[in-house]
Protein backbone atom coordinates (compact mmCIF):
# COMPACT_ATOMS: atom_id res chain seq x y z
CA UNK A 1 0.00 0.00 0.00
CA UNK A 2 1.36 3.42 -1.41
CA UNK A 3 0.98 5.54 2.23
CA UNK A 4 0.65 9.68 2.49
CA UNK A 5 1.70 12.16 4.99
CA UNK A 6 -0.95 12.57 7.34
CA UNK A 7 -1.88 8.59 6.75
CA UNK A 8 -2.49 7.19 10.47
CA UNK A 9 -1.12 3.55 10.10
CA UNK A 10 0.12 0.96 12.26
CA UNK A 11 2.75 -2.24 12.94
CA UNK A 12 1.22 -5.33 11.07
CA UNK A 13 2.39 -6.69 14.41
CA UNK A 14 0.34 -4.35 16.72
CA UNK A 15 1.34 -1.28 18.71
CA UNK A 16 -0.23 2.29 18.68
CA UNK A 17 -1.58 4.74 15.41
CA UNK A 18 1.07 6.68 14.15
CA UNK A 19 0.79 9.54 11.66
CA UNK A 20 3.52 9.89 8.78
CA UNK A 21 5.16 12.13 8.98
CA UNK A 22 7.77 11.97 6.18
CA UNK A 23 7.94 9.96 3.18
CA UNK A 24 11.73 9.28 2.31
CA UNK A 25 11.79 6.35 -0.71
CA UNK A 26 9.35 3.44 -2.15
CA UNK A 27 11.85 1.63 1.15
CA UNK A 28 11.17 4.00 3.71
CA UNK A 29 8.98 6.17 5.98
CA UNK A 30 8.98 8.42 8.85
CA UNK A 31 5.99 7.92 11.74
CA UNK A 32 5.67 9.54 14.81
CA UNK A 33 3.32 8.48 18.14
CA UNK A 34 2.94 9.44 21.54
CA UNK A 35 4.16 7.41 24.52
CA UNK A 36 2.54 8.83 27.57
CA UNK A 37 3.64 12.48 27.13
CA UNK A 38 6.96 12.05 25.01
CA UNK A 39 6.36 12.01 21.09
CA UNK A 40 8.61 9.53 19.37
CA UNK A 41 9.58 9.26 15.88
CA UNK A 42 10.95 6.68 13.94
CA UNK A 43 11.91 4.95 10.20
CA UNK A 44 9.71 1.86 9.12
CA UNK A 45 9.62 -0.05 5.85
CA UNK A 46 5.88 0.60 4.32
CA UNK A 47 5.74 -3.83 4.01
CA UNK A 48 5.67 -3.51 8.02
CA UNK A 49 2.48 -1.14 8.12
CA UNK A 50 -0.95 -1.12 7.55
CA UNK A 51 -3.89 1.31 7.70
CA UNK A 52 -5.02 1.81 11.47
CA UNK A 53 -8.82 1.37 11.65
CA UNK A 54 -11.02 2.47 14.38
CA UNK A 55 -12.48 -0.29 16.63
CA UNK A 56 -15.39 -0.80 15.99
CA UNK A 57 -17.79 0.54 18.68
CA UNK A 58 -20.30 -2.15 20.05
C-alpha cells in the first residue's frame, strides 16, 4: 500500500496509530506516536504497516 503524509497507520504486528510524517523512498517512511507524554519518531519499511482502523464501537 502506497501511504501519504498525514496517513495514520500501524505495525502489522500491533502497537499504537502513528501519523507519517515523512515519506523518504518506495523503502522507507517516517511515523511519529505518543508514549505517555513524550512524542517519538521513527523509520519503518511501508511492508511492516498497515492502515489503522477504528475499533469498531459495540
Amino acid at each position: 500500500m502506497a501511504f501519504k503524509v498525514g496517513d495514520i497507520v500501524m505495525l502489522k504486528s500491533g502497537g499504537p496509530p502513528m501519523t507519517v510524517v515523512q515519506l523518504n523512498t518506495a523503502t522507507s517512511l517516517h511515523a511519529s506516536w505518543f508514549a505517555g507524554h513524550k512524542n517519538e519518531r521513527a523509520q519503518f519499511h511501508p511492508d511492516s504497516l498497515v492502515a489503522y482502523e477504528e475499533p469498531k464501537k459495540k
